[in-house]
PDB file of N, CA and C in Angstrom:
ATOM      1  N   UNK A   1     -25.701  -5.992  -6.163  1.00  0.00           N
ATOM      2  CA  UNK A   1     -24.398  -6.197  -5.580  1.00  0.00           C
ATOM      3  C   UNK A   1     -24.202  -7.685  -5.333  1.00  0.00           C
ATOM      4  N   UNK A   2     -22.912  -8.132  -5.297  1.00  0.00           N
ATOM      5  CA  UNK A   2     -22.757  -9.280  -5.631  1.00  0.00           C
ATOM      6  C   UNK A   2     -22.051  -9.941  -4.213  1.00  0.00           C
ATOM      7  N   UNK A   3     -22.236 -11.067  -3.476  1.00  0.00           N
ATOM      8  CA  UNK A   3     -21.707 -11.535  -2.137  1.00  0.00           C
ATOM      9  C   UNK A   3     -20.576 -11.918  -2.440  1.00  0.00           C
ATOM     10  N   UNK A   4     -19.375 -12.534  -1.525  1.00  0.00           N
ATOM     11  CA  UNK A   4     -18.240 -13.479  -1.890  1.00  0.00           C
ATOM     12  C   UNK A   4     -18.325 -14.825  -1.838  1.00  0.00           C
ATOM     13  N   UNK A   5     -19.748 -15.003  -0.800  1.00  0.00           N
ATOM     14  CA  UNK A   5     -19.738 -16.270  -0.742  1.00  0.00           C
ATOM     15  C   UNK A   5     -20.040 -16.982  -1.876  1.00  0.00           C
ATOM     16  N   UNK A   6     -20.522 -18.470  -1.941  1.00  0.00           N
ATOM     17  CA  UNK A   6     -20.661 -19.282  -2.759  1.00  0.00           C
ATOM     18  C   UNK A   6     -22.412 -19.769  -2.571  1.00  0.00           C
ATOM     19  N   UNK A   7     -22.965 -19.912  -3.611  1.00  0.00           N
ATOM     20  CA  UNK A   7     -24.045 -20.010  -3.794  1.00  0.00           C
ATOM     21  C   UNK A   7     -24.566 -20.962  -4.175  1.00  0.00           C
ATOM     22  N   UNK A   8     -25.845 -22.100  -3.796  1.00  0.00           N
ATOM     23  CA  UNK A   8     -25.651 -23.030  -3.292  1.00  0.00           C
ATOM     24  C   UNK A   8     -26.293 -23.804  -4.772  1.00  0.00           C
ATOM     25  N   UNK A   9     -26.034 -23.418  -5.611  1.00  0.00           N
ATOM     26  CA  UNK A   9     -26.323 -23.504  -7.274  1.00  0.00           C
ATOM     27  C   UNK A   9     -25.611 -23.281  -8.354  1.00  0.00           C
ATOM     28  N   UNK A  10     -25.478 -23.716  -9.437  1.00  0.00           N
ATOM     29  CA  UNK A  10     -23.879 -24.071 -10.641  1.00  0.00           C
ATOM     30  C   UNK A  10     -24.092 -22.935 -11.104  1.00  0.00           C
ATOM     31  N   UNK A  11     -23.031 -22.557 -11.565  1.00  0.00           N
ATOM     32  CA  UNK A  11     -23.095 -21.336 -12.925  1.00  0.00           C
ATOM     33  C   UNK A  11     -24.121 -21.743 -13.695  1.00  0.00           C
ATOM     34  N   UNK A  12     -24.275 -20.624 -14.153  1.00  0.00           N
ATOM     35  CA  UNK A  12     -25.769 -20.584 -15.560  1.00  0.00           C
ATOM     36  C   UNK A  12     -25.146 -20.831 -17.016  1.00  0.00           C
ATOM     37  N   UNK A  13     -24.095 -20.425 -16.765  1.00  0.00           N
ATOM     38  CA  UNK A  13     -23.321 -20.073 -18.295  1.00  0.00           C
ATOM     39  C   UNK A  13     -22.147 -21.417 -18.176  1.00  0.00           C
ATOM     40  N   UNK A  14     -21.510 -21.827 -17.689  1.00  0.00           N
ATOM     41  CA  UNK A  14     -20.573 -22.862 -17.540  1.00  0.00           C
ATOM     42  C   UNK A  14     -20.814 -24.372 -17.371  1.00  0.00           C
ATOM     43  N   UNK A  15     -22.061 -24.700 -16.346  1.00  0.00           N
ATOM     44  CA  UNK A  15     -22.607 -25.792 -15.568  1.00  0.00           C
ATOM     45  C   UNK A  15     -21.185 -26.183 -14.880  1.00  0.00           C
ATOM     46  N   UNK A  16     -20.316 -26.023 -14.755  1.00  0.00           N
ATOM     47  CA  UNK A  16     -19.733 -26.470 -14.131  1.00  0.00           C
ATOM     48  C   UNK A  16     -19.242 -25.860 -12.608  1.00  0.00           C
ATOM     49  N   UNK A  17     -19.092 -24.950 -12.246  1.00  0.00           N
ATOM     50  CA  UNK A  17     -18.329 -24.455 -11.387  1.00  0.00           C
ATOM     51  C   UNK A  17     -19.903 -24.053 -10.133  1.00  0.00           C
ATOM     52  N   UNK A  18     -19.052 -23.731  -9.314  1.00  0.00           N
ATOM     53  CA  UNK A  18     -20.681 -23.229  -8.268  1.00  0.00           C
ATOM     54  C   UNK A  18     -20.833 -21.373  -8.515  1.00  0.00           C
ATOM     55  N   UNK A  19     -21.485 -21.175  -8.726  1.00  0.00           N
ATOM     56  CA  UNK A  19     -22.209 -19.900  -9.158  1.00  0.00           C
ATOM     57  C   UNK A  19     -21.652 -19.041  -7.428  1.00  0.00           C
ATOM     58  N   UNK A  20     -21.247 -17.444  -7.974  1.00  0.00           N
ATOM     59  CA  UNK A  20     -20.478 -17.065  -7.155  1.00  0.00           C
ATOM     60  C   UNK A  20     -21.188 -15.575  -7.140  1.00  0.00           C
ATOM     61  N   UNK A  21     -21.406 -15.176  -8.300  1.00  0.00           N
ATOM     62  CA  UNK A  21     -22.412 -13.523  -8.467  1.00  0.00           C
ATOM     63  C   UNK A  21     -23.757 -13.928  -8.985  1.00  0.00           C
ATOM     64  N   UNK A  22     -24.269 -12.721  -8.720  1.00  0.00           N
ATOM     65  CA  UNK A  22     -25.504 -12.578 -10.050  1.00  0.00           C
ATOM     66  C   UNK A  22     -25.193 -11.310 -11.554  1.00  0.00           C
ATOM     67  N   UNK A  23     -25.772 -11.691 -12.473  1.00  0.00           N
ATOM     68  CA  UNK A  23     -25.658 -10.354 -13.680  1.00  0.00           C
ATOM     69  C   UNK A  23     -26.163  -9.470 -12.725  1.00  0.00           C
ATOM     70  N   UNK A  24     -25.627  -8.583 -12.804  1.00  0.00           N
ATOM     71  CA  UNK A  24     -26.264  -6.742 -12.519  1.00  0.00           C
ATOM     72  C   UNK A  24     -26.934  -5.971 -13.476  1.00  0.00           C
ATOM     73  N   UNK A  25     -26.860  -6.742 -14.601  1.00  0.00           N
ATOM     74  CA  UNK A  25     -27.350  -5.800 -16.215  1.00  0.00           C
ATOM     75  C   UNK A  25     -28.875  -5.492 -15.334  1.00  0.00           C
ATOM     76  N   UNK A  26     -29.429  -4.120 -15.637  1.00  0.00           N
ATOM     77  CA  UNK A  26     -30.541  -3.615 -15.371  1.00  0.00           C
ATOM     78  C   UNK A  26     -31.608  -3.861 -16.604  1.00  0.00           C
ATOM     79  N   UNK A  27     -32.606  -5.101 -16.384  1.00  0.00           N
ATOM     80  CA  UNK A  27     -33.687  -5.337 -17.402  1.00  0.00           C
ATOM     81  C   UNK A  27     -34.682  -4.450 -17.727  1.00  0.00           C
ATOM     82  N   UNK A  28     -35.272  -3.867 -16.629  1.00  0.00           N
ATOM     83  CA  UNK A  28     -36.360  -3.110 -16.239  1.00  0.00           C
ATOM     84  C   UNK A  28     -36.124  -1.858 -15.491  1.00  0.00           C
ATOM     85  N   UNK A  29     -37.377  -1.325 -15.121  1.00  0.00           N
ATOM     86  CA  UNK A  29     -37.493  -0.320 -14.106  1.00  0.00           C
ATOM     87  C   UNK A  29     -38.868  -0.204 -13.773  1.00  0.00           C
ATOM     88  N   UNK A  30     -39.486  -0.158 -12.254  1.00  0.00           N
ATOM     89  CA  UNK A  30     -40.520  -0.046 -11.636  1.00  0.00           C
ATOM     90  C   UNK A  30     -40.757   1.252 -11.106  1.00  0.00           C
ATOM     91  N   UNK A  31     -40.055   2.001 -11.296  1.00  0.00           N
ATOM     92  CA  UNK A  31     -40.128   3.512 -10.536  1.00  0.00           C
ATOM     93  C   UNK A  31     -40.732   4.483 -12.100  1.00  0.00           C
ATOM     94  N   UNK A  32     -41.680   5.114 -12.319  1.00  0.00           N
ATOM     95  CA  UNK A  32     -41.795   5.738 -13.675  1.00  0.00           C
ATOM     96  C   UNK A  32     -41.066   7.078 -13.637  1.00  0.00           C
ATOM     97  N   UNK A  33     -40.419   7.410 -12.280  1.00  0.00           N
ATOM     98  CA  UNK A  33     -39.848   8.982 -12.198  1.00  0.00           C
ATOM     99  C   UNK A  33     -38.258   8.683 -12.326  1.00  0.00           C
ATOM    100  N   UNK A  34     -38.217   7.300 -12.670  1.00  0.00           N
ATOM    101  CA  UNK A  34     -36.925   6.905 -13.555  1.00  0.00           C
ATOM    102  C   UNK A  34     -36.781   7.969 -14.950  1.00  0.00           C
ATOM    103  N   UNK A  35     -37.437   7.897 -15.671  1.00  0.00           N
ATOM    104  CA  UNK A  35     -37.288   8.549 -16.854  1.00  0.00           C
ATOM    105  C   UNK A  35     -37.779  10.438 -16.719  1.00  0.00           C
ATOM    106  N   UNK A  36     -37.733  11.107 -15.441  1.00  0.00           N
ATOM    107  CA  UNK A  36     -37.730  12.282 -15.632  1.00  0.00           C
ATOM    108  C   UNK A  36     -36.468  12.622 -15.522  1.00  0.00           C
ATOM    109  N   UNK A  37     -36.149  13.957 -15.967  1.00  0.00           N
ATOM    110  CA  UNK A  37     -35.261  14.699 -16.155  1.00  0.00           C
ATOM    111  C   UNK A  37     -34.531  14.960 -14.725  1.00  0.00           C
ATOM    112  N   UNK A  38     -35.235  15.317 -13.960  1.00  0.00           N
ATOM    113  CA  UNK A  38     -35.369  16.121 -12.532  1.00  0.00           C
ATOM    114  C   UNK A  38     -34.305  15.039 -11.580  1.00  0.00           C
ATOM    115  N   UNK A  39     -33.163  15.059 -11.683  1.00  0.00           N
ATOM    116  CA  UNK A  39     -32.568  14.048 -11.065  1.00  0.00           C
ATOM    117  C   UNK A  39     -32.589  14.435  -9.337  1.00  0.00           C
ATOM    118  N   UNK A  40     -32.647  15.285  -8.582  1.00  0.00           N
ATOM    119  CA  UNK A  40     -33.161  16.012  -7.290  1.00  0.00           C
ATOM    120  C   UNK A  40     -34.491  15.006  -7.156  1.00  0.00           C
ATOM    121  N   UNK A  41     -35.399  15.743  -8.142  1.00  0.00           N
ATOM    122  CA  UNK A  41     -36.760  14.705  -7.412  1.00  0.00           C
ATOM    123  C   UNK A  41     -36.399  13.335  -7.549  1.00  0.00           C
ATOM    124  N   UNK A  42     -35.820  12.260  -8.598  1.00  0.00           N
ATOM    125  CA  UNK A  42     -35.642  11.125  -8.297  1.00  0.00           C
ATOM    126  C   UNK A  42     -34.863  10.540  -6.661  1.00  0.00           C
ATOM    127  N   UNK A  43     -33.674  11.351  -5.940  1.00  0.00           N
ATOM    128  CA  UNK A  43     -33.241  11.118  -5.647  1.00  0.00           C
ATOM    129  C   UNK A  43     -34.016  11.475  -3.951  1.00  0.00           C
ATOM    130  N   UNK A  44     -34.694  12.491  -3.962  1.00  0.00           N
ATOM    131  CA  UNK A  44     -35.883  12.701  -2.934  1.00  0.00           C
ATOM    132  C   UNK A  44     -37.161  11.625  -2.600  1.00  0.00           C
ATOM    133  N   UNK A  45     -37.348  10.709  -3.868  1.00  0.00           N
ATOM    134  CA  UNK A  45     -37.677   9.255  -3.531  1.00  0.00           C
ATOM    135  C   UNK A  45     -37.166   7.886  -3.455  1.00  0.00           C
ATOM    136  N   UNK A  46     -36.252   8.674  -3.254  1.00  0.00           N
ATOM    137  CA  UNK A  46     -35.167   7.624  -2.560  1.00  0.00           C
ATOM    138  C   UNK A  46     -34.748   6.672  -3.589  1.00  0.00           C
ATOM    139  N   UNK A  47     -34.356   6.777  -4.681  1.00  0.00           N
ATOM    140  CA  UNK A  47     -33.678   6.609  -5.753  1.00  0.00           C
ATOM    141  C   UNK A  47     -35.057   5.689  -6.953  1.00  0.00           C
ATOM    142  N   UNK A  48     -34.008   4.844  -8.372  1.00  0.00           N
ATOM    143  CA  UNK A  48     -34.810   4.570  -9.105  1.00  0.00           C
ATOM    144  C   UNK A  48     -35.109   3.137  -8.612  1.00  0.00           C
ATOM    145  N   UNK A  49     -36.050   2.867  -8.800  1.00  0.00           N
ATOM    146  CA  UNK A  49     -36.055   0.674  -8.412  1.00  0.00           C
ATOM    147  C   UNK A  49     -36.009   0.480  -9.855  1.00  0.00           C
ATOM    148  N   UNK A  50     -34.977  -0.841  -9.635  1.00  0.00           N
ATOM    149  CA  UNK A  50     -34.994  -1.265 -11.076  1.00  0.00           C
ATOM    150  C   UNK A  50     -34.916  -3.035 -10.624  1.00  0.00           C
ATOM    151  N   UNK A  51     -34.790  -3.859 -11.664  1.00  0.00           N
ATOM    152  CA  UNK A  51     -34.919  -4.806 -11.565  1.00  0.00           C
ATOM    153  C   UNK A  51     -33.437  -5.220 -12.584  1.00  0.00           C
ATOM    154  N   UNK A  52     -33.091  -6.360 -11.412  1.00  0.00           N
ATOM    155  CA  UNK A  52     -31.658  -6.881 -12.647  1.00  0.00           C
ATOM    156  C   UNK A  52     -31.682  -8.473 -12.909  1.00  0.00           C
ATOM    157  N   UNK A  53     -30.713  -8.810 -14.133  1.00  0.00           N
ATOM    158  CA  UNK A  53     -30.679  -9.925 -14.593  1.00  0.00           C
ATOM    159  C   UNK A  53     -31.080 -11.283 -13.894  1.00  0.00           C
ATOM    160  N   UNK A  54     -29.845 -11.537 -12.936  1.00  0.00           N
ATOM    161  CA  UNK A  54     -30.024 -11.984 -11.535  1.00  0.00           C
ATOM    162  C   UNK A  54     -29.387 -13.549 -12.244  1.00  0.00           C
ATOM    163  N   UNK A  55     -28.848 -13.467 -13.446  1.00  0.00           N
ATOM    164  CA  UNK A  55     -28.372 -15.076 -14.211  1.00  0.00           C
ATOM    165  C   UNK A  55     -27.105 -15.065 -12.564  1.00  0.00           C
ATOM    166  N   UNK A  56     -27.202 -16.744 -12.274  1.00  0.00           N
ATOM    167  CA  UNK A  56     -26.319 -16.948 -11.374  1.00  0.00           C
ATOM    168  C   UNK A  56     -24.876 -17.633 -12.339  1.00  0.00           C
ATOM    169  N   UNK A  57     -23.483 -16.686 -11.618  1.00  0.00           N
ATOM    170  CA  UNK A  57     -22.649 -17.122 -12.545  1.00  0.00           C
ATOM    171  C   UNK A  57     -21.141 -17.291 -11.966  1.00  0.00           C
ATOM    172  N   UNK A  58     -19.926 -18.264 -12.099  1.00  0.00           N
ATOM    173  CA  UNK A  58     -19.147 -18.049 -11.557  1.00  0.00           C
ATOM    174  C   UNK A  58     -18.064 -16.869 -11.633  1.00  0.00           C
ATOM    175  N   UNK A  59     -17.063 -17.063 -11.007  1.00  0.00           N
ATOM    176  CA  UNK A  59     -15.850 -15.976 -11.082  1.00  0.00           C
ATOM    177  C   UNK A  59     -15.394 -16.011 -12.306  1.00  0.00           C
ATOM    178  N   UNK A  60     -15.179 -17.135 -12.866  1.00  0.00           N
ATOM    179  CA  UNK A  60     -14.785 -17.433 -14.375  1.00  0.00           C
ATOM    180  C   UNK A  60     -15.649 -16.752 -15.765  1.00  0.00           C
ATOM    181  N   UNK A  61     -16.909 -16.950 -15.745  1.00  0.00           N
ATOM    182  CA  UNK A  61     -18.021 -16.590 -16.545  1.00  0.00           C
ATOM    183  C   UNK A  61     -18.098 -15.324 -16.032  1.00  0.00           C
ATOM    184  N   UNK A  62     -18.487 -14.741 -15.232  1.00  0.00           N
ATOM    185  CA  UNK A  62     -18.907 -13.365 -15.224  1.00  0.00           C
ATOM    186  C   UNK A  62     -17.748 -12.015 -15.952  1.00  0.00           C
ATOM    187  N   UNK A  63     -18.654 -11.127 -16.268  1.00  0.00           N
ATOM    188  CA  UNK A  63     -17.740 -10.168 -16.652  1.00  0.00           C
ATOM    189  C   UNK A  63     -17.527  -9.027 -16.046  1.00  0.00           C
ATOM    190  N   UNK A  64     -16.405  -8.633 -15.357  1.00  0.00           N
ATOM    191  CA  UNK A  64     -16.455  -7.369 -14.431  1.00  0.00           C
ATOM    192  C   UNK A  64     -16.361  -6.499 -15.310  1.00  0.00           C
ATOM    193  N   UNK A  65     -17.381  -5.099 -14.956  1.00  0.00           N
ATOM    194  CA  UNK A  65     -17.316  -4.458 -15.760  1.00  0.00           C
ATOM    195  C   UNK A  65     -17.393  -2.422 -14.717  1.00  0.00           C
ATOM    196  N   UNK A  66     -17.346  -3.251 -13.544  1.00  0.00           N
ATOM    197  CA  UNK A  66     -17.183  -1.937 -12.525  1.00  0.00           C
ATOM    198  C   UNK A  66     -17.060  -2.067 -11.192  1.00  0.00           C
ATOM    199  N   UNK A  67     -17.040  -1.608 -10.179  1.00  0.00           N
ATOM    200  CA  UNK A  67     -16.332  -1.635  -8.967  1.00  0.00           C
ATOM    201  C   UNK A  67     -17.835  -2.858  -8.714  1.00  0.00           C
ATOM    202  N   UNK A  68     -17.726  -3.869  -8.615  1.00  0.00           N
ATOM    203  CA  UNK A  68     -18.939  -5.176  -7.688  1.00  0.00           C
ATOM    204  C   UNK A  68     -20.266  -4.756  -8.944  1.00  0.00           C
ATOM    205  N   UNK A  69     -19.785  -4.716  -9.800  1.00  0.00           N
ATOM    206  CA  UNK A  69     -20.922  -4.631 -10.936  1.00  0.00           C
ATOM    207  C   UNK A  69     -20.471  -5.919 -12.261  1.00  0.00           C
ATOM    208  N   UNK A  70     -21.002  -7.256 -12.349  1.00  0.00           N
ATOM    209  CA  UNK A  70     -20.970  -8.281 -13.291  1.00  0.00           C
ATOM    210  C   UNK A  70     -21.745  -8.266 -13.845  1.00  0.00           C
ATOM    211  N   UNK A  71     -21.792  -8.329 -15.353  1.00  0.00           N
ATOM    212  CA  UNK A  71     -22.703  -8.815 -16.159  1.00  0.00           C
ATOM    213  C   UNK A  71     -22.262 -10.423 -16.477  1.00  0.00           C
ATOM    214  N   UNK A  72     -23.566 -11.126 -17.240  1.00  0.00           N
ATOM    215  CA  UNK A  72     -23.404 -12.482 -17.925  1.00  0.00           C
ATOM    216  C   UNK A  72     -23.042 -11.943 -19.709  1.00  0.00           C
ATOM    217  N   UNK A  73     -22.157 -13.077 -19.554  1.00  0.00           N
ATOM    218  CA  UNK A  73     -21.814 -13.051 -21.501  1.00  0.00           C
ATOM    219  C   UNK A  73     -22.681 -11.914 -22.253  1.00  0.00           C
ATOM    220  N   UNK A  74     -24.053 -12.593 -21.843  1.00  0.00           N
ATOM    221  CA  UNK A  74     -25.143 -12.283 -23.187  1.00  0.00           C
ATOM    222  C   UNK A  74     -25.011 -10.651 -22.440  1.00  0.00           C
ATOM    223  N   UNK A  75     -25.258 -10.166 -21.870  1.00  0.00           N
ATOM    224  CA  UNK A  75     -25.407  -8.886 -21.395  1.00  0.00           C
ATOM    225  C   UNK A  75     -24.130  -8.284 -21.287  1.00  0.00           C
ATOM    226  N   UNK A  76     -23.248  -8.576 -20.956  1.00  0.00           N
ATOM    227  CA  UNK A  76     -21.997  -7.799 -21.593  1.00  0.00           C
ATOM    228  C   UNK A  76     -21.757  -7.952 -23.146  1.00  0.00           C
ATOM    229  N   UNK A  77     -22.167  -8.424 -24.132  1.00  0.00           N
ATOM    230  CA  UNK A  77     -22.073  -7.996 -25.268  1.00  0.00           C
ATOM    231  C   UNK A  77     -23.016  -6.903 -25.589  1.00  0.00           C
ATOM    232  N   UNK A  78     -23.974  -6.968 -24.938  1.00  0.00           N
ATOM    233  CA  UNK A  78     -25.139  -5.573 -25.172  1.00  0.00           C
ATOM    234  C   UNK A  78     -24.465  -4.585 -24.967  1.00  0.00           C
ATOM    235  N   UNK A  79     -23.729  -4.272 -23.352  1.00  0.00           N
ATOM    236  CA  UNK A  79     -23.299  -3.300 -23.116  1.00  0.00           C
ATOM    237  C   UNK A  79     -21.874  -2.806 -23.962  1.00  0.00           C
ATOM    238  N   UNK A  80     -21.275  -3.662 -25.041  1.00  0.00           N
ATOM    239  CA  UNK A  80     -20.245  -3.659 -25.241  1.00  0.00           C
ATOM    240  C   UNK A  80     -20.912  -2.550 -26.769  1.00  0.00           C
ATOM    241  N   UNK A  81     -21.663  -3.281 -27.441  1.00  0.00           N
ATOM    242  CA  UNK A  81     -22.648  -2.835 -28.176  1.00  0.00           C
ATOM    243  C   UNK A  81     -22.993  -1.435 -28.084  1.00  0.00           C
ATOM    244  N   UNK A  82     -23.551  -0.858 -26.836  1.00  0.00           N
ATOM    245  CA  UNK A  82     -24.566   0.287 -26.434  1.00  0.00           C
ATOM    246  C   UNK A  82     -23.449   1.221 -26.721  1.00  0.00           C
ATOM    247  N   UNK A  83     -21.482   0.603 -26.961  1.00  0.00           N
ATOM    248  CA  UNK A  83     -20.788   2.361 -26.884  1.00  0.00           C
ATOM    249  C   UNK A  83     -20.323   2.569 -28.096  1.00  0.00           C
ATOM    250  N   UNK A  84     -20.875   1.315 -29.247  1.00  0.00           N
ATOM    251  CA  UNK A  84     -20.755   1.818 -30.197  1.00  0.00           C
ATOM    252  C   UNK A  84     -21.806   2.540 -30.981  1.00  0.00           C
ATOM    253  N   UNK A  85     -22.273   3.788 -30.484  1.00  0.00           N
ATOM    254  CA  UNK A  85     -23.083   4.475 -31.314  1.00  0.00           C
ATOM    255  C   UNK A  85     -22.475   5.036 -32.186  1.00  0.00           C
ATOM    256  N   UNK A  86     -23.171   5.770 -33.416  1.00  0.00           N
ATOM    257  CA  UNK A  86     -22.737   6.652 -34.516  1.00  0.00           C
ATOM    258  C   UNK A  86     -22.066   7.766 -34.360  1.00  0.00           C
ATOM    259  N   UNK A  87     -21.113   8.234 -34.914  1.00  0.00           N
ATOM    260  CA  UNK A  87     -20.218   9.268 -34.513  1.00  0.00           C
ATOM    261  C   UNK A  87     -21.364  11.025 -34.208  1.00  0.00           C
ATOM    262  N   UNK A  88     -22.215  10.691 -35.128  1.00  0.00           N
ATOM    263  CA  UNK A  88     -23.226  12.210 -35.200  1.00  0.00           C
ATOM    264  C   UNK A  88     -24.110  11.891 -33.755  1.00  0.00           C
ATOM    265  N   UNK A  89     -24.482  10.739 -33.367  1.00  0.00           N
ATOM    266  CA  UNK A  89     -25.425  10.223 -32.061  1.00  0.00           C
ATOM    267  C   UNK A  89     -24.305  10.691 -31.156  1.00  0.00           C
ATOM    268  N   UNK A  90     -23.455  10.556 -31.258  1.00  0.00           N
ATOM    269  CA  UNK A  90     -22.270  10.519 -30.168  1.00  0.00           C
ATOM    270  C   UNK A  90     -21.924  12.094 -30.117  1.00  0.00           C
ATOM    271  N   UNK A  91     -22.115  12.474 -31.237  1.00  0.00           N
ATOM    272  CA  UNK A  91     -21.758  14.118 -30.456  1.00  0.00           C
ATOM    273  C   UNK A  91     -23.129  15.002 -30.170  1.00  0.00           C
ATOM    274  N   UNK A  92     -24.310  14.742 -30.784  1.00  0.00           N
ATOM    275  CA  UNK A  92     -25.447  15.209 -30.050  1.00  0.00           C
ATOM    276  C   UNK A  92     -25.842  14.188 -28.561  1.00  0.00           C
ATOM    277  N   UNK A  93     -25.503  13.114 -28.440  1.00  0.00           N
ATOM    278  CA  UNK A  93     -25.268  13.028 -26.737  1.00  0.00           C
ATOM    279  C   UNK A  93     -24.898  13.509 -25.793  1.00  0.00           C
ATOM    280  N   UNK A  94     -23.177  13.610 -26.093  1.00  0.00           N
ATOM    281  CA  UNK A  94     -22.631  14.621 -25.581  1.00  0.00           C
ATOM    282  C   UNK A  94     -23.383  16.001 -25.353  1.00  0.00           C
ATOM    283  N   UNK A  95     -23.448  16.707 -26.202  1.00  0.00           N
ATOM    284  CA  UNK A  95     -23.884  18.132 -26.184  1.00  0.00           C
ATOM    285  C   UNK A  95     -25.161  17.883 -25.111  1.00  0.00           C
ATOM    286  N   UNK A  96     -26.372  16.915 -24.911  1.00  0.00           N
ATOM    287  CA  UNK A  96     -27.142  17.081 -24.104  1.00  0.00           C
ATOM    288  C   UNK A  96     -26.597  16.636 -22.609  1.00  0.00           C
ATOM    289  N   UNK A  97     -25.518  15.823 -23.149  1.00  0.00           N
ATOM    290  CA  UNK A  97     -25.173  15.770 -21.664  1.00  0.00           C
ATOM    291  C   UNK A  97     -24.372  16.831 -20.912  1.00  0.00           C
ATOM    292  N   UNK A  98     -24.036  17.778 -21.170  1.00  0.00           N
ATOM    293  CA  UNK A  98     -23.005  18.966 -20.844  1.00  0.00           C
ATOM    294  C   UNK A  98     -24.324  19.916 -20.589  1.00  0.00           C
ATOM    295  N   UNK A  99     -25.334  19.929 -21.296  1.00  0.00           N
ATOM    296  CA  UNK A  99     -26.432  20.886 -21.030  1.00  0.00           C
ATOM    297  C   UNK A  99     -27.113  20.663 -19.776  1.00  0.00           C
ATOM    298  N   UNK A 100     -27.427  19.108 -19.660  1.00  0.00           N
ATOM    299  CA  UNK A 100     -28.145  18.961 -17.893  1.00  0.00           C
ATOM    300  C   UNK A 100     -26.972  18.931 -17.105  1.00  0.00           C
ATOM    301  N   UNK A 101     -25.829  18.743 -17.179  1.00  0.00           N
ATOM    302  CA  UNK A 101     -24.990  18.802 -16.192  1.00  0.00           C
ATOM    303  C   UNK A 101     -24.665  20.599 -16.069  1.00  0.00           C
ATOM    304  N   UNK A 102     -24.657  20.787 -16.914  1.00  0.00           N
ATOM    305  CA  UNK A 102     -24.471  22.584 -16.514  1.00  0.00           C
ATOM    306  C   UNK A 102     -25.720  23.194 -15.707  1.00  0.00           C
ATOM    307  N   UNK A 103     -27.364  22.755 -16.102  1.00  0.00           N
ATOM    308  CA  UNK A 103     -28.433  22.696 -15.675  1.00  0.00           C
ATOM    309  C   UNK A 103     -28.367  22.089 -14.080  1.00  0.00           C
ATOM    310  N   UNK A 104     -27.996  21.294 -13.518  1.00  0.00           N
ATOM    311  CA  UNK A 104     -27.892  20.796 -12.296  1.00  0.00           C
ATOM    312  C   UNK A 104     -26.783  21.294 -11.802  1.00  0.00           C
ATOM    313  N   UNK A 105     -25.685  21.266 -12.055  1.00  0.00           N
ATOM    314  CA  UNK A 105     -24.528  22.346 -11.374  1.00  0.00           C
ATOM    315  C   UNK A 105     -25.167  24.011 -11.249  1.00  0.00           C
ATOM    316  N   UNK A 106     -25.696  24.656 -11.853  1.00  0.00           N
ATOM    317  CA  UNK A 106     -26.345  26.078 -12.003  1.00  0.00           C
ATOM    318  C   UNK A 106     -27.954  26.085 -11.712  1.00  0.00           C
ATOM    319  N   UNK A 107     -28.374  25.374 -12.260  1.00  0.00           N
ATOM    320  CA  UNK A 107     -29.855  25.165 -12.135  1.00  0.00           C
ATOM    321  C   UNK A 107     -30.804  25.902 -13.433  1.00  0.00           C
ATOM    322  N   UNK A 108     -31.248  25.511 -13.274  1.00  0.00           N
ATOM    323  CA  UNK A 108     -31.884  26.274 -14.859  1.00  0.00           C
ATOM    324  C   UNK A 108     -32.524  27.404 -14.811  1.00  0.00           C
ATOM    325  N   UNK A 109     -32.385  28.322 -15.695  1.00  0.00           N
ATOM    326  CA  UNK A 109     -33.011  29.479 -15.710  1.00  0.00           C
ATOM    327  C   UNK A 109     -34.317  29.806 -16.561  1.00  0.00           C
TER     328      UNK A 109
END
């Protein structure tokens, strides 16, 4: 999450202006019950830890991309990237995603 204040260091991407957010892009993850299925048990340890970009950047350079969520340039082209998957990837996604969400709304049998 990103402050309003001003930060006492230049943009990363501009040099000019005083650096105002950090990227939010998620690099990593330190939690390994990140990658289970079981979204209940993740959330019973008190969520995933992850680790983020942290490039310092101004209002100008950064890219909003959700409610207090900025990425930097280089990482908003990734994410811009990640929604163009293949039309056949894109509908077997879907389909698994309608399956755990029916699975967690009902629970599995």
């Amino acid at each position: 999450m990103n402050e309003v204040k001003e930060f006492k260091i230049p943009c990363a991407i501009c040099h000019k202006r005083p650096a105002t957010r950090y990227c939010d892009y998620i690099i990593g993850y330190s939690n390994p019950q990140m990658f289970m299925r079981d979204f209940q048990q993740i959330c019973a340890n008190h969520g995933p830890d992850y680790e983020t970009c942290d490039v310092p950047m101004c209002d100008e350079c950064a890219k909003n991309v959700g409610r207090e969520i900025d990425f930097c340039p280089y990482h908003y082209a990734l994410y811009q990237k990640a929604k163009e998957i293949p039309t056949d990837l894109r509908k077997a996604q879907a389909r698994v995603k309608r399956q755990i969400n029916t699975e967690l709304l009902h629970g599995s049998d």
